[in-house]
C-alpha atoms as a PDB file:
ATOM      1  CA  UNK A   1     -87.270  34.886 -21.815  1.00  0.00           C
ATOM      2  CA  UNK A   2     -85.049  36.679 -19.649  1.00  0.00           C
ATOM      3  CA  UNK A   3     -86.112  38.195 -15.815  1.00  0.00           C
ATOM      4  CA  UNK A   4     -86.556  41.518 -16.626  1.00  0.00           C
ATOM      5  CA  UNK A   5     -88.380  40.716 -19.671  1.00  0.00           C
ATOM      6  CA  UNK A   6     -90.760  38.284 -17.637  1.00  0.00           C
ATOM      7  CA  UNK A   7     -90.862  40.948 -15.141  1.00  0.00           C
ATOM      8  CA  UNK A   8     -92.017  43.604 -16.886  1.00  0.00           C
ATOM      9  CA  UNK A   9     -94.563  40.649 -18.759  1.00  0.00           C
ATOM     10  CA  UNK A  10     -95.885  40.061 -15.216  1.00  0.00           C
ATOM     11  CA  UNK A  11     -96.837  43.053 -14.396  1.00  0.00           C
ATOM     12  CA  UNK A  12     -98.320  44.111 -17.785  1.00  0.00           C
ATOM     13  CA  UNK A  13    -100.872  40.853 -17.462  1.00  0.00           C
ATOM     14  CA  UNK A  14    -101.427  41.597 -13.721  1.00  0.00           C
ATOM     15  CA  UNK A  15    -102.562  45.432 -15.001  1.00  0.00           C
ATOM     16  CA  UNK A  16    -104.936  43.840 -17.939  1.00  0.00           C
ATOM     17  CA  UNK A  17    -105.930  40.271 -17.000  1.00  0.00           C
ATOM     18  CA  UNK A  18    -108.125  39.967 -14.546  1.00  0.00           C
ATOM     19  CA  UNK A  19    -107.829  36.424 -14.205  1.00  0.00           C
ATOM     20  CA  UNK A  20    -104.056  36.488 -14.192  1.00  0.00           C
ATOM     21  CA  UNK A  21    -104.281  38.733 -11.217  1.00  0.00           C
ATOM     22  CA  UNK A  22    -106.410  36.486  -9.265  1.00  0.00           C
ATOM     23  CA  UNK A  23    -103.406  33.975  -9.656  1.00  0.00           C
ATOM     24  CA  UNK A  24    -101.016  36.535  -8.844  1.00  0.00           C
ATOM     25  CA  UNK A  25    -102.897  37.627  -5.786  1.00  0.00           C
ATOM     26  CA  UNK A  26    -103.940  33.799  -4.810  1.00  0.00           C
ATOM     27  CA  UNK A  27    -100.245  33.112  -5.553  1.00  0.00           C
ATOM     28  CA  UNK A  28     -98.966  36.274  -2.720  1.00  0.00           C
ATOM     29  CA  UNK A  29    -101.634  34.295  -0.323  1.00  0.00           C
ATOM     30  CA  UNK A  30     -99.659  31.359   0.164  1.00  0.00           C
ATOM     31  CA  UNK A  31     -97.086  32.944  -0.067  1.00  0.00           C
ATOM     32  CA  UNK A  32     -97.836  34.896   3.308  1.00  0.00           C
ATOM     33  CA  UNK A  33     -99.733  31.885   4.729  1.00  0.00           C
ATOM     34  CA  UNK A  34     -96.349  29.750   3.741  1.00  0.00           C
ATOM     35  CA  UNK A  35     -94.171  32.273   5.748  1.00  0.00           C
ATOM     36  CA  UNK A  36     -96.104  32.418   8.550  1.00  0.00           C
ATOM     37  CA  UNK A  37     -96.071  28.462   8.611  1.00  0.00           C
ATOM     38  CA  UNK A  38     -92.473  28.336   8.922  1.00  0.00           C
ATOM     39  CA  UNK A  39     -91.619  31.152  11.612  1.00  0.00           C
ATOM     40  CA  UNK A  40     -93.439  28.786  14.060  1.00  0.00           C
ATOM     41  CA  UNK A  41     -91.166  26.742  16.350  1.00  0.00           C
ATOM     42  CA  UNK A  42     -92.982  23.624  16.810  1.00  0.00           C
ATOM     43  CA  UNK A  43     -95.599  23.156  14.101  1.00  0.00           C
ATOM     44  CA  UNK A  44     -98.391  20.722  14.570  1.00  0.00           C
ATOM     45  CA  UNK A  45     -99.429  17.966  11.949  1.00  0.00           C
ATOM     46  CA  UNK A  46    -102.076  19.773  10.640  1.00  0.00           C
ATOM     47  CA  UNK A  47     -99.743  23.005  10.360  1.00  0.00           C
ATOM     48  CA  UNK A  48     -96.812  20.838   8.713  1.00  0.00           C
ATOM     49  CA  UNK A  49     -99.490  19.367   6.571  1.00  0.00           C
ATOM     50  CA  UNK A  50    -100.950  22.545   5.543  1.00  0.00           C
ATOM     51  CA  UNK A  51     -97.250  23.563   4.572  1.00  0.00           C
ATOM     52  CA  UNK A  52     -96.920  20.989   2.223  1.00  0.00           C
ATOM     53  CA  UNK A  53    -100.018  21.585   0.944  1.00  0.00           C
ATOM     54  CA  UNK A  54     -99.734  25.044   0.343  1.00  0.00           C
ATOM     55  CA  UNK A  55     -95.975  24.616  -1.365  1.00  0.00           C
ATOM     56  CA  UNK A  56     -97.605  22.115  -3.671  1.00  0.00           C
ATOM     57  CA  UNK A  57    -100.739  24.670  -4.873  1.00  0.00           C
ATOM     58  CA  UNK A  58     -98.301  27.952  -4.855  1.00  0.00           C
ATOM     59  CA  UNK A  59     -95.824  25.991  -7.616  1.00  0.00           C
ATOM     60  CA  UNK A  60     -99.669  24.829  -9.633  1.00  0.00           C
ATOM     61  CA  UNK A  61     -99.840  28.478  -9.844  1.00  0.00           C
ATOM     62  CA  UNK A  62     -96.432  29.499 -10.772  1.00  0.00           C
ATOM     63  CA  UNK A  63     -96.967  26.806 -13.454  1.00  0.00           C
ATOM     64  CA  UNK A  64    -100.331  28.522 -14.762  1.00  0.00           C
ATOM     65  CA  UNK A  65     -99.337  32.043 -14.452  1.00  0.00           C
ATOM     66  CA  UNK A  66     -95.749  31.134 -15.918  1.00  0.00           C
ATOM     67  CA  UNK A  67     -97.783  29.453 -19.226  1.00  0.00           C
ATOM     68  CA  UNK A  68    -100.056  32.304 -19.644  1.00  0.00           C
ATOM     69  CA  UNK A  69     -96.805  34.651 -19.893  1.00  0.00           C
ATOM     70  CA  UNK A  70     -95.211  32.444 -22.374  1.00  0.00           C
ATOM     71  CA  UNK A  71     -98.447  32.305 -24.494  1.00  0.00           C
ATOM     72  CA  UNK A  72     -98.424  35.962 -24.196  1.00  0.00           C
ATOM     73  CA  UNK A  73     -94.875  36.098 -24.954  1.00  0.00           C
ATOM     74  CA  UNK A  74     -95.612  33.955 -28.330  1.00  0.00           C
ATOM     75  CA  UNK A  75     -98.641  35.974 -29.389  1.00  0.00           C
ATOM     76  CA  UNK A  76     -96.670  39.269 -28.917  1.00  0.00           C
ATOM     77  CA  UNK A  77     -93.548  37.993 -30.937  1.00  0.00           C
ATOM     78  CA  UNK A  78     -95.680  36.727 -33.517  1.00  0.00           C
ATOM     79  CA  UNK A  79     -97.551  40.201 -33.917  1.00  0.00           C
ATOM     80  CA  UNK A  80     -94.645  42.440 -33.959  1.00  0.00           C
END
């Protein structure tokens, strides 16, 4: 599957899954929590903690959202 085409597959499950947007949007959270985390100087253990942390749950849910598009992608090849 090529970007564009996971692009555009993306967006159509974020529009009509509900519980593919709630990875999306859970997904965007760490993302903003993760860029926070890193603009700070000095970081304490927790913080540097909490980065690795996050890092390790935001790829979990590029791995979930990324197998619901390519079940979606198999079920739409298969139909058309």
């Amino acid at each position: 599957m090529d970007v564009t085409t996971a692009d555009m597959l993306k967006e159509e499950l974020i529009n009509q899954d509900p519980a593919f947007r709630e990875l999306a949007r859970e997904h965007t959270r760490y993302e903003q929590r993760l860029s926070e985390l890193s603009a700070l100087a000095y970081p304490s253990d927790e913080e540097q903690l909490e980065e690795v942390t996050l890092k390790k749950k935001k790829l979990a849910l590029k791995d979930q959202m990324y197998s619901i598009m390519m079940q979606h992608h198999k079920t739409e090849s298969v139909s058309h």
